[in-house]
Structure formats: structure tokens, C-alpha cells
Protein backbone atom coordinates (compact mmCIF):
# COMPACT_ATOMS: atom_id res chain seq x y z
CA UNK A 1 37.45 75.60 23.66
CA UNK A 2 38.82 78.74 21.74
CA UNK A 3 35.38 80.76 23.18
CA UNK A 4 36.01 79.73 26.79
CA UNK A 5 39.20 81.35 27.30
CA UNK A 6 38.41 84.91 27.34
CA UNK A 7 35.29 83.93 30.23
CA UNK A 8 37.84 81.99 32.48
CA UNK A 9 40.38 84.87 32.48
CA UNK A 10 37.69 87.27 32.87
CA UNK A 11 36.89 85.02 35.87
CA UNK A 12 40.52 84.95 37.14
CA UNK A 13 41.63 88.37 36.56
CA UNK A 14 38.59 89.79 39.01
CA UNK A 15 39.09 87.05 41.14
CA UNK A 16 42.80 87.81 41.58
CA UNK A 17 41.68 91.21 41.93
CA UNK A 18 39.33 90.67 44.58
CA UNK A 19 41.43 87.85 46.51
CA UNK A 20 44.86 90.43 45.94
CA UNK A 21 44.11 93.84 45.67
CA UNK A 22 41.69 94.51 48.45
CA UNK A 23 44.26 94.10 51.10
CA UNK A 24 46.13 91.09 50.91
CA UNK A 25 45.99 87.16 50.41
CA UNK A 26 42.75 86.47 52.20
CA UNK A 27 41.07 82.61 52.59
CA UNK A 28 37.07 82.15 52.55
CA UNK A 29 34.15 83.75 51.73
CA UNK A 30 34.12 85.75 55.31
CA UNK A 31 37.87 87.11 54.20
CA UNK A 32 36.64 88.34 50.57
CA UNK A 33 33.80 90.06 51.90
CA UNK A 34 35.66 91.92 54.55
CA UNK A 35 37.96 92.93 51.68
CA UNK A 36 35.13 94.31 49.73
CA UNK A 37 34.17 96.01 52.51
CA UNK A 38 37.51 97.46 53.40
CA UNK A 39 37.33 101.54 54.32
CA UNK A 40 35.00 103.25 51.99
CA UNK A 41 34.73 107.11 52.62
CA UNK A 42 31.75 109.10 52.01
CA UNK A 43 31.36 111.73 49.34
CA UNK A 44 28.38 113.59 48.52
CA UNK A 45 26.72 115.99 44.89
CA UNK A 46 25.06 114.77 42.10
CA UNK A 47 25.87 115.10 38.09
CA UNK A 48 24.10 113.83 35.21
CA UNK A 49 25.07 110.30 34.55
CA UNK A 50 27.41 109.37 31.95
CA UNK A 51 30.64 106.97 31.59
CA UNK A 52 32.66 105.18 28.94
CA UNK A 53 30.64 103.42 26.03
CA UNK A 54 27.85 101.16 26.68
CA UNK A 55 27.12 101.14 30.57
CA UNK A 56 27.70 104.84 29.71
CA UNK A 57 25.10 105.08 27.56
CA UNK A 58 22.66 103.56 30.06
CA UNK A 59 23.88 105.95 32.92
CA UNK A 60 23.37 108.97 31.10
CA UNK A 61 19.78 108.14 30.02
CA UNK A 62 18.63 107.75 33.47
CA UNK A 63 17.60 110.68 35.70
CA UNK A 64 19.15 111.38 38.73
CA UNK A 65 16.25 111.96 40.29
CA UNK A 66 16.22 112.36 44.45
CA UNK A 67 20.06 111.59 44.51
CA UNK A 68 20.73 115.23 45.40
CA UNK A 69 20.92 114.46 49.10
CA UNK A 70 22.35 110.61 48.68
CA UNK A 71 25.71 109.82 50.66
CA UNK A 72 27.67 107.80 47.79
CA UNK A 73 30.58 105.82 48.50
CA UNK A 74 33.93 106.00 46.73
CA UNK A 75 36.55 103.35 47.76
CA UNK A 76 38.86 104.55 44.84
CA UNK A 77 42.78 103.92 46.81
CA UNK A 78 43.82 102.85 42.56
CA UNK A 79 43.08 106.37 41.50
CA UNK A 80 46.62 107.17 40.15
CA UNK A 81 46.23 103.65 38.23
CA UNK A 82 43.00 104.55 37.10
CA UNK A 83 43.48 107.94 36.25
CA UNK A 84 46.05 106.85 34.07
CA UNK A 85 44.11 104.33 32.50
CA UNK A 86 40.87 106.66 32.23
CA UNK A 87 41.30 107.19 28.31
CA UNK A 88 37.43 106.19 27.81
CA UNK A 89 36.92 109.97 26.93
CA UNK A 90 39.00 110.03 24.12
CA UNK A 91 38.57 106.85 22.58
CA UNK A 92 34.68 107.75 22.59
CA UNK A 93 35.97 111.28 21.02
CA UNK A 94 38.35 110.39 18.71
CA UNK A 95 37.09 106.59 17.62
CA UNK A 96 33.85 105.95 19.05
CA UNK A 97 31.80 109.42 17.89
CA UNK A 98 33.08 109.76 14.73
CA UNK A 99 32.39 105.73 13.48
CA UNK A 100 28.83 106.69 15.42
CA UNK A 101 28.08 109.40 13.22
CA UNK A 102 29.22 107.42 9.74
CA UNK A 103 26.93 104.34 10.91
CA UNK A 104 23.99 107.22 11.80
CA UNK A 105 24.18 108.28 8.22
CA UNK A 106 23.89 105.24 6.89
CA UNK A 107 21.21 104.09 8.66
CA UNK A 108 17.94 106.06 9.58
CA UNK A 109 17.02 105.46 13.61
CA UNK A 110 14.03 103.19 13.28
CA UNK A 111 16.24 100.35 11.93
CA UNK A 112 19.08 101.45 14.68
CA UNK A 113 16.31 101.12 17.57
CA UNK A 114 15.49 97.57 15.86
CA UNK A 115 19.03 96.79 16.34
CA UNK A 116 18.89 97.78 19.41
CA UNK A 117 15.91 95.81 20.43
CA UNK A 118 17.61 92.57 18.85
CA UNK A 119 20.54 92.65 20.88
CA UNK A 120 18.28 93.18 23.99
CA UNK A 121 15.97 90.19 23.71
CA UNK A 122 18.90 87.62 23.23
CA UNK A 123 20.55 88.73 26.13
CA UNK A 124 17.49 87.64 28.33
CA UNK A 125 19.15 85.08 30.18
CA UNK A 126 21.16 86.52 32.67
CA UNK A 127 17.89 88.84 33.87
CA UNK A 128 16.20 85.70 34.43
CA UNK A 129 18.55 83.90 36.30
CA UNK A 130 19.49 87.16 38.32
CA UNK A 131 16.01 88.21 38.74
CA UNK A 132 15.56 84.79 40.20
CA UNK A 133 18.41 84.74 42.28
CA UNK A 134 17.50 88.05 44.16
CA UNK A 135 13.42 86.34 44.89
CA UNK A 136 12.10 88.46 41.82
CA UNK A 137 9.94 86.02 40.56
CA UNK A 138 7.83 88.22 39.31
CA UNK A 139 10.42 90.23 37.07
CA UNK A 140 11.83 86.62 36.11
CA UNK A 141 8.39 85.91 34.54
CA UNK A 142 7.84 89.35 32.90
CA UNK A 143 11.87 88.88 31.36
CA UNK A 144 10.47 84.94 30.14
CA UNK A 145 7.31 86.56 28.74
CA UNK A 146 8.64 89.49 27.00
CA UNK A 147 11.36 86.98 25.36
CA UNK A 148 8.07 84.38 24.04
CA UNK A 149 6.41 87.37 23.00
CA UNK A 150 9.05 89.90 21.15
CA UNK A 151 10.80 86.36 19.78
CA UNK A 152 7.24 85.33 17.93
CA UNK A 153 5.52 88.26 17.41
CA UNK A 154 8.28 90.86 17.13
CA UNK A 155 9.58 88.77 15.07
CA UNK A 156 13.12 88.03 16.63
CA UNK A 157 12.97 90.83 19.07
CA UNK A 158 13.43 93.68 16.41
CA UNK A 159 10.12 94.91 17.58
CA UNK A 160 9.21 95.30 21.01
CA UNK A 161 5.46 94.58 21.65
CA UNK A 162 5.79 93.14 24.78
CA UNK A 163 6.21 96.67 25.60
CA UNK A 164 4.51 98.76 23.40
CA UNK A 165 1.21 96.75 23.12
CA UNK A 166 0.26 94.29 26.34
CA UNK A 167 2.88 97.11 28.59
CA UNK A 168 4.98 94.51 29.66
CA UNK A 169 8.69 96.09 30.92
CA UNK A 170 11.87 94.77 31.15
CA UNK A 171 12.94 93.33 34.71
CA UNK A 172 16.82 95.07 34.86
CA UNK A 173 19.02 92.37 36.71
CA UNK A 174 22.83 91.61 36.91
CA UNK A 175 24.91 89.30 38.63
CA UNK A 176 27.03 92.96 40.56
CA UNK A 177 22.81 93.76 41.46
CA UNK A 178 22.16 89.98 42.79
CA UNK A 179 26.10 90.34 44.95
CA UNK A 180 24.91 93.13 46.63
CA UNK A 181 21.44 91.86 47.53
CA UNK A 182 23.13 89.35 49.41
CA UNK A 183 25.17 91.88 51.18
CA UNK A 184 28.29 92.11 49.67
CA UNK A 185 30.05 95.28 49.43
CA UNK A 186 31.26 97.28 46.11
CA UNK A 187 35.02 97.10 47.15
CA UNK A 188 37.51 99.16 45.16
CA UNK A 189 36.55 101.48 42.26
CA UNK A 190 38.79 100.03 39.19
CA UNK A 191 39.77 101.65 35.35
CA UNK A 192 40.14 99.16 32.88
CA UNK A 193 41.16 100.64 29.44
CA UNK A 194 38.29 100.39 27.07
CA UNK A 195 35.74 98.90 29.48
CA UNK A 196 33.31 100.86 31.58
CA UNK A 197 33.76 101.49 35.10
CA UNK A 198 33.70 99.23 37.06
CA UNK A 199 34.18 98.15 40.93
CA UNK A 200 35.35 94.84 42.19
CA UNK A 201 32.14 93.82 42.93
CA UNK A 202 30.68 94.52 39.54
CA UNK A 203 33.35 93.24 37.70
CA UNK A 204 33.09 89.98 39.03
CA UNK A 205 29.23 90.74 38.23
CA UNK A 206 30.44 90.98 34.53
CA UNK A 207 32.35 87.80 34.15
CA UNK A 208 29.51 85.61 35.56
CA UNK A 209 26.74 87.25 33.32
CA UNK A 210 29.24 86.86 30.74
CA UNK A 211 29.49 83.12 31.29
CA UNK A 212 25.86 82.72 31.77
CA UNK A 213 25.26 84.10 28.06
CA UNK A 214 24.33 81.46 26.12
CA UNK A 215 25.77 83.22 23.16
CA UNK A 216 29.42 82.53 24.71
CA UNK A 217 28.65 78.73 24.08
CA UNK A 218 27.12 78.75 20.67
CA UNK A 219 29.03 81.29 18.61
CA UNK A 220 32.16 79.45 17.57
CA UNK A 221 35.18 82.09 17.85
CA UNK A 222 35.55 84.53 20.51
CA UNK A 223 36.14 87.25 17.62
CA UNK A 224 31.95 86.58 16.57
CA UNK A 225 30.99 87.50 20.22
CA UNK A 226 33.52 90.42 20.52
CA UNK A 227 31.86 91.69 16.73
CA UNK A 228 28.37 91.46 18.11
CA UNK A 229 29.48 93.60 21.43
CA UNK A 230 31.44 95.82 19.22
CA UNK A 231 28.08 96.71 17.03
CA UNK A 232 26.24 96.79 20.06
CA UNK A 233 28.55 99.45 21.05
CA UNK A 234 28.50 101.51 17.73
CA UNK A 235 24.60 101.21 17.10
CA UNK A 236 24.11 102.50 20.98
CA UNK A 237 26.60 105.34 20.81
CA UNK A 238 24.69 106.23 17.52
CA UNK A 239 21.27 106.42 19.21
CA UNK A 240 22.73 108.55 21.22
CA UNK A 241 25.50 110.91 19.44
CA UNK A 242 24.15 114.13 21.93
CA UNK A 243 23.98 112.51 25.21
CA UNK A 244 27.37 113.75 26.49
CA UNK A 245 27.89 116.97 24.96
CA UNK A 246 25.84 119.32 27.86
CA UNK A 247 27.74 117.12 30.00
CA UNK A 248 31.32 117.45 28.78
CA UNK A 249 31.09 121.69 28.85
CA UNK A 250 29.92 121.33 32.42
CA UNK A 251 32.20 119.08 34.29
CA UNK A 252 34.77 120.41 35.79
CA UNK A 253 36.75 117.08 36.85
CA UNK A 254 36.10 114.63 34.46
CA UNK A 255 37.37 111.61 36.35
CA UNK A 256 35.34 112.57 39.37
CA UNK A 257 32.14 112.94 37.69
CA UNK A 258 32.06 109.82 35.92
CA UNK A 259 33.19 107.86 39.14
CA UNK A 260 30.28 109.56 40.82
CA UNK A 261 27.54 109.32 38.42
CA UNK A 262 28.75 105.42 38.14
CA UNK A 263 28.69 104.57 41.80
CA UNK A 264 24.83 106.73 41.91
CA UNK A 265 23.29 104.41 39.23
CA UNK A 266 25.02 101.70 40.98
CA UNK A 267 23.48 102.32 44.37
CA UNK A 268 19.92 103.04 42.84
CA UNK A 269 20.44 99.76 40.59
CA UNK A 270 21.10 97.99 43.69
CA UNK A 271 17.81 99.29 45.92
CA UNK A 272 15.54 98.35 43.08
């Protein structure tokens, strides 16, 4: 019971935000996705990808590629909320980088990327069930395969040869992707302290894959799950202590930049 608490007000706060903040009480599905779909205006450039820790991570390791002459769009009418609450940036400067750095010394990158791996294969679940839900059956089978294979032979996912020997990739698939297959819009751009960006969409994204982990049902305090996230975080940011700094000299407007390199991988996430 303890473990269930945080998912159902993960559930309820993004469903209050979607049902309240969008415009109003609405009633129905057809009310909720005209509220997601509420005025968004157009902005265009590009910038290397980057945001707060973990989704972060993954941004800034993708290239933006052809996104030069992409129209992006930025429903963002909480920006003096989420200005104020954009203190990502220092946390990853002040807290994040500097227990990064300790755990890099202490441990040479091979056994970080094994970490790395770990965490990856037992989170397999939700890319199934979302690769399934948008008619990927393929990528559902090459997510179930690469789980048989890096669980047996990579013994426990530390090792990746499902990639790195029979060249089978992951499938990339999230309940905020399988939303906007069906249509439904990204809705207001949100800051929540600590977390990566997020919109409405996505954060309701979050707090399904969250309950369809089945680590959220078998670890017995919610403090275990938020310790496994919490290392996830550190052994990422460690992989990756350089990833930001080109980044940080160049941007001009910080809170701009990361809403726009968000909303990019976003909209390429979503046309895959």
C-alpha cells in the first residue's frame, strides 16, 4: 500500500492539471483534448539538446539533425511559474555535478556503462506495452528479445549483446509517444522542481509508465524505488560529466533553450 501512493498522486496531480489548468473544469475525453490543444504559438531555431537530469541527459546525446527549419510549438502561458521553479540548472551545478564527479572517481566507466545497461533492461516493460499500443509490433518483439537475450546471456542486462553481437536495438516507446499517436496534443509546457520538463501531455505519459513498472509493485517502500532512480540519475550524469558545458557558454537564455530543445526531441520522439 505504502508504494502505491506516490503513483496515484502522480496520477491525480497531472490529471488535475490537465482537467484544471488548461482552461477550466472541462467533462469528457472530447473536453480534455480540446484543452490540450488550447492556442499553441509557433516558434522557430534550433540548439543542442539538453535539460534537467535524466531526460536531459538523453536530449543532449541526440543530434538535432534536420530540425533547423522545424516549426516547434511552445504553449508555455505558466512561464512566470516555471521560470521560478526552473532551478534544474543549479541543482545539476551545485548537487548533481559535483556527487557525479566523486562517483566517476570511484568507479572506472566500463562498470558505470554496466550500470547503465542494468537499469535499462528492467525497465523493458513499458516499451513493450507502448510499442504495442502505437501498432509497433515489430519494436515490441525486438524490446521482448533484447530483454530474453541481455537477461541470459548478458547476464542480468549488465552486458548488452543483444546489441553488440546479433545488432538487435532498442524500440524507444513511452506512454507521452503512444498519447500523441492517437492525436492528442502536448498542452501546456510545465516546471516541476527537480523533475525534467515536462508538458501536460507527457506528464501524464510519466505517471502511467510509472504505474506500468513492475518494479513499483515488487519493491516494498517507495524510498527503494526513489534510491534506484536516484542512482540512475548519478551513474547517468557521470557518463556524461561534459555534455553541458559547450552548451552552458553558448546559450544566451537558458530557460528558452531548454524549453526548445525539449519540445524538438519531443516532436521527433513523437514522428518515430
Amino acid at each position: 500500500m505504502p508504494q502505491s501512493l506516490p503513483r496515484l498522486t502522480s496520477v491525480l496531480c497531472f490529471g488535475t492539471l490537465a482537467l484544471t489548468g488548461c482552461g477550466g473544469p472541462l467533462s469528457g475525453p472530447r473536453s480534455l483534448d480540446s484543452a490540450l490543444n488550447a492556442g499553441p504559438r509557433q516558434i522557430q531555431g534550433t540548439v543542442a539538446d539538453t535539460a534537467a537530469p535524466e531526460e536531459g541527459m538523453a536530449q543532449a546525446r541526440e543530434a538535432t539533425g534536420d530540425t533547423d527549419a522545424e516549426m516547434i510549438e511552445a504553449y508555455d502561458p505558466w512561464e512566470g511559474w516555471n521560470t521560478k521553479a526552473f532551478v534544474n540548472r543549479r541543482v545539476d551545478r551545485y548537487v548533481l555535478r559535483p556527487v557525479a564527479k566523486g562517483y566517476n572517481f570511484l568507479l572506472p566507466d566500463e562498470i558505470q556503462t554496466m550500470i547503465a545497461n542494468g537499469f535499462d533492461n528492467i525497465s523493458f516493460v513499458p516499451r513493450v506495452i507502448n510499442n504495442l499500443l502505437q501498432g509497433k509490433i515489430k519494436g515490441a518483439g525486438r524490446e521482448l528479445t533484447r530483454f530474453l537475450i541481455n537477461s541470459t546471456a548478458g547476464v542480468g542486462g549488465l552486458f548488452d549483446p543483444a546489441r553488440d553481437v546479433f545488432g538487435v536495438q532498442k524500440s524507444r516507446g513511452d506512454f507521452g509517444q503512444t498519447l500523441c499517436v492517437y492525436g492528442v496534443k502536448p498542452g501546456r509546457y510545465v516546471i516541476v522542481p527537480f523533475l525534467e520538463p515536462l508538458t501536460i501531455r507527457d506528464g501524464v505519459g510519466k505517471a502511467i509508465d510509472a504505474a506500468l513498472d513492475p518494479l513499483s509493485y515488487v519493491l516494498p517502500l517507495v524510498w527503494d524505488r526513489l534510491a534506484m532512480k536516484a542512482g540512475d540519475i548519478v551513474n547517468d550524469r557521470s557518463l556524461n560529466l561534459d555534455l553541458f558545458q559547450g552548451f552552458e557558454e553558448s546559450a544566451i537564455d537558458m530557460y528558452s533553450s531548454v524549453r526548445h530543445a525539449y519540445l524538438q526531441r519531443r516532436e521527433r520522439i513523437c514522428r518515430e
